[in-house]
Protein backbone atom coordinates (compact mmCIF):
# COMPACT_ATOMS: atom_id res chain seq x y z
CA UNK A 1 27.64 -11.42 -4.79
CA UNK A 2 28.80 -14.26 -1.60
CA UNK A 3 28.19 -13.81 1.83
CA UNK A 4 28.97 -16.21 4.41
CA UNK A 5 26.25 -17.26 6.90
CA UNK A 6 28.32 -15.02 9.61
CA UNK A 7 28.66 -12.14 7.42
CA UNK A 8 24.33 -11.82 7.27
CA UNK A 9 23.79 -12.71 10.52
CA UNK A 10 26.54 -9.69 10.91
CA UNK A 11 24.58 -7.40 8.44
CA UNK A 12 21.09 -8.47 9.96
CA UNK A 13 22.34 -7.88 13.29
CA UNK A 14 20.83 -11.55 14.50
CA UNK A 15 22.72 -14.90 16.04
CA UNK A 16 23.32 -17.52 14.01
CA UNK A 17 22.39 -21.79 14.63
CA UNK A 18 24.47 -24.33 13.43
CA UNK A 19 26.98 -22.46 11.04
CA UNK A 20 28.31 -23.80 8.32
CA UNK A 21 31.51 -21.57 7.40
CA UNK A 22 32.10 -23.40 3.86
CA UNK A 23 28.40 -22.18 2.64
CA UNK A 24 28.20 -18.94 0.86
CA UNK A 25 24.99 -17.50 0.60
CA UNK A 26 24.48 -15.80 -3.76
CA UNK A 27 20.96 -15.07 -3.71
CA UNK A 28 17.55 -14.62 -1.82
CA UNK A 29 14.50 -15.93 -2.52
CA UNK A 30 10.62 -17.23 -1.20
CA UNK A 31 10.52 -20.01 0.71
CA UNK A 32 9.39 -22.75 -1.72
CA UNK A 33 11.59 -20.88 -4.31
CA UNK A 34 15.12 -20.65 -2.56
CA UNK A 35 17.27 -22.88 -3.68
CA UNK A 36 20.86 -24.46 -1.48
CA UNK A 37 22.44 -21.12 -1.52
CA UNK A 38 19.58 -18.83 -1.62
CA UNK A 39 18.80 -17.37 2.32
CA UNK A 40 14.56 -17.30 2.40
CA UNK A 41 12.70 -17.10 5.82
CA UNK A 42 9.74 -17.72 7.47
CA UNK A 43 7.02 -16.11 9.87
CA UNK A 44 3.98 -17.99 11.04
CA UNK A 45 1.96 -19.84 10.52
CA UNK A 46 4.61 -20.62 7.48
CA UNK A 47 7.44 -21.39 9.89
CA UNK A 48 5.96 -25.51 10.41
CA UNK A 49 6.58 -25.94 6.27
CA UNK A 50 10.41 -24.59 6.70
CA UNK A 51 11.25 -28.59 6.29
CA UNK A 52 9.79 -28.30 2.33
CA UNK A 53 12.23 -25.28 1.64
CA UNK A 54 15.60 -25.92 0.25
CA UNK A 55 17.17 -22.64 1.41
CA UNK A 56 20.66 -23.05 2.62
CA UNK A 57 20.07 -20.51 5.25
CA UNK A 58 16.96 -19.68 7.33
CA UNK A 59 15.69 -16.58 9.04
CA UNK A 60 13.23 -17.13 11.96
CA UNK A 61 12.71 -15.13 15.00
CA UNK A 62 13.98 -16.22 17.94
CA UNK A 63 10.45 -17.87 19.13
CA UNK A 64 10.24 -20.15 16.46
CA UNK A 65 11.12 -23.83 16.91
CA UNK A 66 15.04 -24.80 16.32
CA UNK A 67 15.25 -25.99 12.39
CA UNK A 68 18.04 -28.93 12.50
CA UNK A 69 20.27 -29.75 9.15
CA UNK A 70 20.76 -25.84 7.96
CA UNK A 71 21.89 -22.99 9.75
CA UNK A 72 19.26 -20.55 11.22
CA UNK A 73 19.95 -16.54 11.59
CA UNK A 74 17.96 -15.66 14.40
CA UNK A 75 16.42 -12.06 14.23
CA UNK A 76 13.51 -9.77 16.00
CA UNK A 77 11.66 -8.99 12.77
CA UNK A 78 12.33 -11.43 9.76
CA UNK A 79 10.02 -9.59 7.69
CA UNK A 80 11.87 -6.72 7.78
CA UNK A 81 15.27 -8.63 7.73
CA UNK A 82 13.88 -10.34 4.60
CA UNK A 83 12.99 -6.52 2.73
CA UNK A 84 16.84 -5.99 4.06
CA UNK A 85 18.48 -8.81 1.98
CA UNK A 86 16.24 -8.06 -1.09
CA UNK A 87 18.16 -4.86 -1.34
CA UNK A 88 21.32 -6.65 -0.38
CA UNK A 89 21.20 -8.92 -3.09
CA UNK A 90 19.36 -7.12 -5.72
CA UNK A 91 20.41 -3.50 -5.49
CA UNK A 92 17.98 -0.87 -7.35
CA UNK A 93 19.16 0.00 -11.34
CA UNK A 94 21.35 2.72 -11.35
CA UNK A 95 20.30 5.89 -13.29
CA UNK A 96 21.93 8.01 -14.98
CA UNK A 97 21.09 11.61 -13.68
CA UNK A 98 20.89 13.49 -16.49
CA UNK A 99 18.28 15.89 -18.02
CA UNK A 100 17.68 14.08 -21.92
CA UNK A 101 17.03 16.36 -24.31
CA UNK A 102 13.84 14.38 -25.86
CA UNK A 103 12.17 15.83 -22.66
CA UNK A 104 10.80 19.40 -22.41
CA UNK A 105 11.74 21.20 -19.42
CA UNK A 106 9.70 24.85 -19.04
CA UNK A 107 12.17 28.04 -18.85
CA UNK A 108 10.47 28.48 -15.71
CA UNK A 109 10.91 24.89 -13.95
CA UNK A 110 13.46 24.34 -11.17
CA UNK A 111 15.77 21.40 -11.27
CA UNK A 112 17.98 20.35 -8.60
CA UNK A 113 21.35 18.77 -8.60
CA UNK A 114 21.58 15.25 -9.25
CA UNK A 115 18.78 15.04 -11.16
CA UNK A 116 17.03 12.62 -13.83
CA UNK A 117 14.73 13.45 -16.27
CA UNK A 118 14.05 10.77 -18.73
CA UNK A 119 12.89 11.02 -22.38
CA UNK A 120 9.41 12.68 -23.20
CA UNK A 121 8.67 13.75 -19.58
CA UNK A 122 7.30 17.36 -19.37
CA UNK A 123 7.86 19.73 -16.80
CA UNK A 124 5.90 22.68 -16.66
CA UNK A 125 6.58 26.32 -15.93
CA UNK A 126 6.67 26.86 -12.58
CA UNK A 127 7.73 23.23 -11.39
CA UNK A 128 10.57 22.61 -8.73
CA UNK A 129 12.31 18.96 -8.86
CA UNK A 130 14.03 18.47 -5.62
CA UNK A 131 17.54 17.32 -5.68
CA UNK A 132 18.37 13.06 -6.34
CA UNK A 133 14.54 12.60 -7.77
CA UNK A 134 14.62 10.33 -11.17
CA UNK A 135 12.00 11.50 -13.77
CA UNK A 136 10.76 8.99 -15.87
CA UNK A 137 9.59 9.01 -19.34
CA UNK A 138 6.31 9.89 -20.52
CA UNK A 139 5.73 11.73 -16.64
CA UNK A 140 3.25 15.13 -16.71
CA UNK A 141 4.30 17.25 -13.94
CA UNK A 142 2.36 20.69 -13.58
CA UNK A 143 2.75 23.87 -13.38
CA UNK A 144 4.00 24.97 -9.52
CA UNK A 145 4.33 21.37 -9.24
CA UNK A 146 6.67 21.14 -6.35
CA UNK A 147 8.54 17.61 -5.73
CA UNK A 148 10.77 16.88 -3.16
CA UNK A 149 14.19 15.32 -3.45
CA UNK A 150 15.03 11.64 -3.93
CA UNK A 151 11.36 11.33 -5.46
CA UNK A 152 10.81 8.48 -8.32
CA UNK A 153 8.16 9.16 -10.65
CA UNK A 154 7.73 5.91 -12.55
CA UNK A 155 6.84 5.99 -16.38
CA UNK A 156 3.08 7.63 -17.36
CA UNK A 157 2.52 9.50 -14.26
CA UNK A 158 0.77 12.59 -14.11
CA UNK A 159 1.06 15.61 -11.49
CA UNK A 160 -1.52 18.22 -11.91
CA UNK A 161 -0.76 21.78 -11.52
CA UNK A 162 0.02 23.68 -7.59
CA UNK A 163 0.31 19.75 -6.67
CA UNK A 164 3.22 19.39 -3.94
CA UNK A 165 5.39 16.42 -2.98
CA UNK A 166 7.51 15.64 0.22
CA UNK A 167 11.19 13.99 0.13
CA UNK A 168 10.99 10.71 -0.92
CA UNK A 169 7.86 10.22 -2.54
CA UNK A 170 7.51 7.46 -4.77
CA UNK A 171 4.84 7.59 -7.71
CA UNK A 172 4.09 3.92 -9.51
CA UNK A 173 3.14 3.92 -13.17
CA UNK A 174 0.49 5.96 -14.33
CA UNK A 175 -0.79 7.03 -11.21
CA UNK A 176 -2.48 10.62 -11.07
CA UNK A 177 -2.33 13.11 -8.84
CA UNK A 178 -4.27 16.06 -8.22
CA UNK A 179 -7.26 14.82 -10.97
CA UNK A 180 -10.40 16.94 -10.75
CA UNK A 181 -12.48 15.92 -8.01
CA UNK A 182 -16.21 14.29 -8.18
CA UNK A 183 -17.80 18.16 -7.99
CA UNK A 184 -21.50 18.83 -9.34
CA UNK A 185 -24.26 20.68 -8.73
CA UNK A 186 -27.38 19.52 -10.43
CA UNK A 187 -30.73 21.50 -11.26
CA UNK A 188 -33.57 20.95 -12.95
CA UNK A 189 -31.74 17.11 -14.05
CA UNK A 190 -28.83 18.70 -15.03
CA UNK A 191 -25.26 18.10 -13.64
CA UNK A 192 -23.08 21.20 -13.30
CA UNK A 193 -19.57 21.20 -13.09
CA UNK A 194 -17.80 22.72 -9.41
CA UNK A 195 -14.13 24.18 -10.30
CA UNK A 196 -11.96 22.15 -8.07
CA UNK A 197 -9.27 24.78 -7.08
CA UNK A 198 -7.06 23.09 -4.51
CA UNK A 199 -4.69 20.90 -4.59
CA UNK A 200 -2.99 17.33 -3.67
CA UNK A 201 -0.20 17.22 -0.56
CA UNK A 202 1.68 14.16 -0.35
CA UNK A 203 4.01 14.26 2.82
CA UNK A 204 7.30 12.74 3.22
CA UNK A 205 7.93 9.00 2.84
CA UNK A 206 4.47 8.05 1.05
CA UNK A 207 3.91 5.35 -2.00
CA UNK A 208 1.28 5.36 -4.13
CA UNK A 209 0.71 2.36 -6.50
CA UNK A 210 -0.14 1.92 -10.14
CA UNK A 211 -3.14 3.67 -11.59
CA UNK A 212 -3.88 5.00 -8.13
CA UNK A 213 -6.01 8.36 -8.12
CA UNK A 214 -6.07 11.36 -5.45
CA UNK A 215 -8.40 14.10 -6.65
CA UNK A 216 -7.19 17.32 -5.94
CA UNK A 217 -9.26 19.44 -3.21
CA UNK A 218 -12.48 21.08 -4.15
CA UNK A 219 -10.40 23.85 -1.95
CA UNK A 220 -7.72 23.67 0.44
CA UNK A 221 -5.79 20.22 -0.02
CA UNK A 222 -6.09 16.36 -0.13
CA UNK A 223 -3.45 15.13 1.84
CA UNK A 224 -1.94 11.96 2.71
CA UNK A 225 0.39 11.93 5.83
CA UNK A 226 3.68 10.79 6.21
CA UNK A 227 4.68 7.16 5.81
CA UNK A 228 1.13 6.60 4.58
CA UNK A 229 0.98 3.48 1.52
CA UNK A 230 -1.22 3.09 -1.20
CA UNK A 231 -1.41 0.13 -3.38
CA UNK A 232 -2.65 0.07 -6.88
CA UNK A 233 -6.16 1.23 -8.25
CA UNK A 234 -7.06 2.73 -5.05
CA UNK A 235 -9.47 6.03 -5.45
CA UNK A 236 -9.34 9.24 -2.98
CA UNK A 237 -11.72 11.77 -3.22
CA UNK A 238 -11.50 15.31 -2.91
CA UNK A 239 -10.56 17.04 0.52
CA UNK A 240 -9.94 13.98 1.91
CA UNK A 241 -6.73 14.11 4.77
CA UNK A 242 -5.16 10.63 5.05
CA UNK A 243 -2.99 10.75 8.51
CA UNK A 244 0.40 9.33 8.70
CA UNK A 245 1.71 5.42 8.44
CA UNK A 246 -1.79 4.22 7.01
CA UNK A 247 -1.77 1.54 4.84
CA UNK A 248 -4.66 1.51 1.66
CA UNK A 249 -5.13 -2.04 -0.24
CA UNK A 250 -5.83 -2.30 -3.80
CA UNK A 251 -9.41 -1.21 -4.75
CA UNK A 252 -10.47 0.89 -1.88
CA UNK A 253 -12.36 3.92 -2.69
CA UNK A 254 -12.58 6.09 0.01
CA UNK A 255 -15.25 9.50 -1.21
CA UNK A 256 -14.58 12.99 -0.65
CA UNK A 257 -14.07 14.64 2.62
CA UNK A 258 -13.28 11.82 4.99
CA UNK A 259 -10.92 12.09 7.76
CA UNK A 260 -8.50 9.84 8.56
CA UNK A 261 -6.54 9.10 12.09
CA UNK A 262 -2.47 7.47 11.89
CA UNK A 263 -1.79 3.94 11.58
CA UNK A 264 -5.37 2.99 9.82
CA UNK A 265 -5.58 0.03 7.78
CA UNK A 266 -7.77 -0.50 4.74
CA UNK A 267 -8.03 -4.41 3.28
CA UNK A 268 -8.63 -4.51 -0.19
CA UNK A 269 -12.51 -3.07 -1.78
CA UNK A 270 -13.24 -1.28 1.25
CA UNK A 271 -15.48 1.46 0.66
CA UNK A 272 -16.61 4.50 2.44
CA UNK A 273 -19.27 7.07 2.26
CA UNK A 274 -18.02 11.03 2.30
CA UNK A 275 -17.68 13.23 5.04
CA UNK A 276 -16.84 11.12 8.22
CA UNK A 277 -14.32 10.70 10.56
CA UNK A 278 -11.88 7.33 11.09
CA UNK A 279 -10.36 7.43 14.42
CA UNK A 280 -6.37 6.33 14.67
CA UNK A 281 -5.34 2.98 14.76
CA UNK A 282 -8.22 0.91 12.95
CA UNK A 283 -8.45 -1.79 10.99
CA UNK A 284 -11.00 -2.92 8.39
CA UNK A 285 -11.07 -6.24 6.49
CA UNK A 286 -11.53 -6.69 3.04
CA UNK A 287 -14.80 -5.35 1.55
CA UNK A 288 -16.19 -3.14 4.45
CA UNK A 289 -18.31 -0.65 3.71
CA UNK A 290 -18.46 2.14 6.28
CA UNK A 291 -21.18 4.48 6.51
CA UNK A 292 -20.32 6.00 9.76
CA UNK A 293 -18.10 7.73 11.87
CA UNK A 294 -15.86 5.07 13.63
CA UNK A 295 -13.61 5.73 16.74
CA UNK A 296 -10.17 4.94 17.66
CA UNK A 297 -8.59 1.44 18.00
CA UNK A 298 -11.97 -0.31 15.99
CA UNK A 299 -11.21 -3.89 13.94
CA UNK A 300 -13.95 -3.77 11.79
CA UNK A 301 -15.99 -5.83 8.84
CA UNK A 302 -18.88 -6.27 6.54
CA UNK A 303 -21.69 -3.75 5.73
CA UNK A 304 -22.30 -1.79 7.02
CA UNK A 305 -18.87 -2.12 9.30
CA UNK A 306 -19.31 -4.08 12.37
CA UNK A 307 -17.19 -4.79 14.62
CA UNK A 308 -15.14 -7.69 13.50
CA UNK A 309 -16.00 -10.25 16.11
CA UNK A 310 -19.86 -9.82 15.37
CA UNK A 311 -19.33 -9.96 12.02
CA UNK A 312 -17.80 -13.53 11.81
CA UNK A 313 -20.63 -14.49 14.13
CA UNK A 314 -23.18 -13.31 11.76
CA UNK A 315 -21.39 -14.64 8.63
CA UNK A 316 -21.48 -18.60 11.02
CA UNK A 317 -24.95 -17.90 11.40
CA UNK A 318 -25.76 -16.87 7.90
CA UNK A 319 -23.95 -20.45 7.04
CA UNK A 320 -26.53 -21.78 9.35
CA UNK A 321 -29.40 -20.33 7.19
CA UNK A 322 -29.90 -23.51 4.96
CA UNK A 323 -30.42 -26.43 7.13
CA UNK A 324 -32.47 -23.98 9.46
CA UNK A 325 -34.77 -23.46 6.26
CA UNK A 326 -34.51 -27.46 5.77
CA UNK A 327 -36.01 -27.93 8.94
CA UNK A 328 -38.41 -25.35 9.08
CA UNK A 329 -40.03 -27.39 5.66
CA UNK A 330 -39.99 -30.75 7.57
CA UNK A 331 -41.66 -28.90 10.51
CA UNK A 332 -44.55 -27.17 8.32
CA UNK A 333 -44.99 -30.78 6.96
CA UNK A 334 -45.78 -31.87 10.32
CA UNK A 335 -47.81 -29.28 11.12
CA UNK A 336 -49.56 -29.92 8.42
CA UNK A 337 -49.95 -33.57 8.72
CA UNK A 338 -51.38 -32.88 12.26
CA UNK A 339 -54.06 -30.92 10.99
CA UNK A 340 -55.41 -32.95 8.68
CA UNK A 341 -55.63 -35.37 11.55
């Protein structure tokens, strides 16, 4: 594929700097990777290091400094105009929708038009497939499973049974959904399993990342709200209700009944304890454990989670700790040397 510099800015809806109408733009790539007719961009603090790039083109926002010797496609959100190019450039595989006969569809299951469903998948009696969604091989999907349409279920996932997916939804490898949740009962030193009976409800327009697990509900549902993204090896427990447009980081574990408000962010390892209550709009760095119910709007860190300002002043002060220690030895030495005195 060629675009010129003034068909992008076209497609990206942005102004363009110092065109150059014989340069045609093949590929897109990072901004240390791009090469003369690659298009890359830049958001800061990266913008100052656009000079090191060898990207024909540039994307900046229109606050950034002017960038002389290249032409510059000025846009509101380069981020996002970046995601747009990617699929510009490098548009998804296309799939053949069709149903292979190496996988075993129930008598039962549902299958909607338009349909993939790729070697050795299994669909079980009972199961709906919405129309457009691509099955992929080696994919478990329950019995009442019910998946919306234009789903992906990437290779190795598995769907427990009553399990129910929006319009879409897209499942990275070997994720599972609707696993037994973390029940027991334990007498006398022994631990006794609790039937989990509910269910996992992913809503419309949620990812979930490789190995990722959501525990079904104990009863009721787990759900996780529209929008909502999970990265990979991220753990929800049972009867926990994600709200919509959150995004999870790799490695958070978040235990069983905990209630989530829209827009939350969780940095990677954060961990929680069960049955409390996250207010919309928070943030917590990386590695925060919280133990309590936190309100709307809070940036927190550490553990237990703190507010993040008085966190990094206790982490300076903890960096404090040594020469503090060095001179409380050089003190005691002088006390000591004015009582022998």
């Amino acid at each position: 594929m060629e675009k010129s510099v003034q068909e992008l800015a076209v497609f990206l809806h942005g102004t363009v700097e110092d065109d150059n109408p014989q340069l045609l733009v093949t590929g897109v790539n990072g901004l240390l990777e791009a090469g003369p007719q690659d298009i890359s961009f830049a958001v800061p603090p990266h913008v100052e290091h656009c000079h090191l790039s060898k990207a024909g083109v540039m994307v900046l926002s229109p606050d950034d400094p002017k960038l002389d010797g290249r032409p510059v496609i000025r846009v509101e959100n380069p981020r996002a105009a970046f995601a747009a190019l990617l699929e510009l450039f490098r548009a998804p595989e296309e799939i053949e929708r069709v149903i292979s006969p190496l996988a075993y569809i129930a008598p039962t299951a549902k299958i909607g038009s338009n349909v993939a469903v790729q070697p050795f998948a299994v669909i079980e009696d009972g199961a709906e497939i919405g129309d457009g969604s691509i099955i992929y091989p080696h994919v478990y999907v329950g019995k009442r499973v019910k998946i919306g349409s234009d789903c992906i279920v990437y290779p190795s996932v598995t769907i427990r049974e009553d399990c129910v997916l929006g319009d879409r939804v897209i499942l990275q490898a070997g994720s599972v959904i609707g696993g037994d949740g973390f029940g027991y009962v334990t007498q006398n030193g022994k631990h006794s399993k609790v039937l989990q009976t509910g269910n996992v409800v992913l809503q419309d327009d949620v990812e979930i990342g490789n190995n990722t697990c959501i525990d079904r509900a104990t009863v009721d549902s787990t759900i996780v709200g529209k929008g909502t993204k999970i990265d990979n090896l991220v753990h929800l427990g049972h009867n926990d209700i994600l709200g919509e447009n959150c995004l999870v980081v790799a490695h958070v574990g978040i235990s069983g009944s905990v209630t989530v408000g829209n827009n939350v962010t969780f940095a990677g390892q954060v961990g929680t304890v069960g049955h409390i209550t996250i207010g919309d709009n928070c943030v917590f760095g990386g590695k925060t454990g919280i133990t309590n119910n936190i309100p709307a709007n809070s940036f927190m860190a550490g553990f237990p989670a703190m507010p993040h300002k008085e966190w990094l002043r206790q982490e300076a002060n903890l960096r404090k700790i040594g020469d503090l220690l060095k001179r409380v030895k050089e003190l005691e030495k002088e006390i000591a040397k004015l009582s022998d005195k």
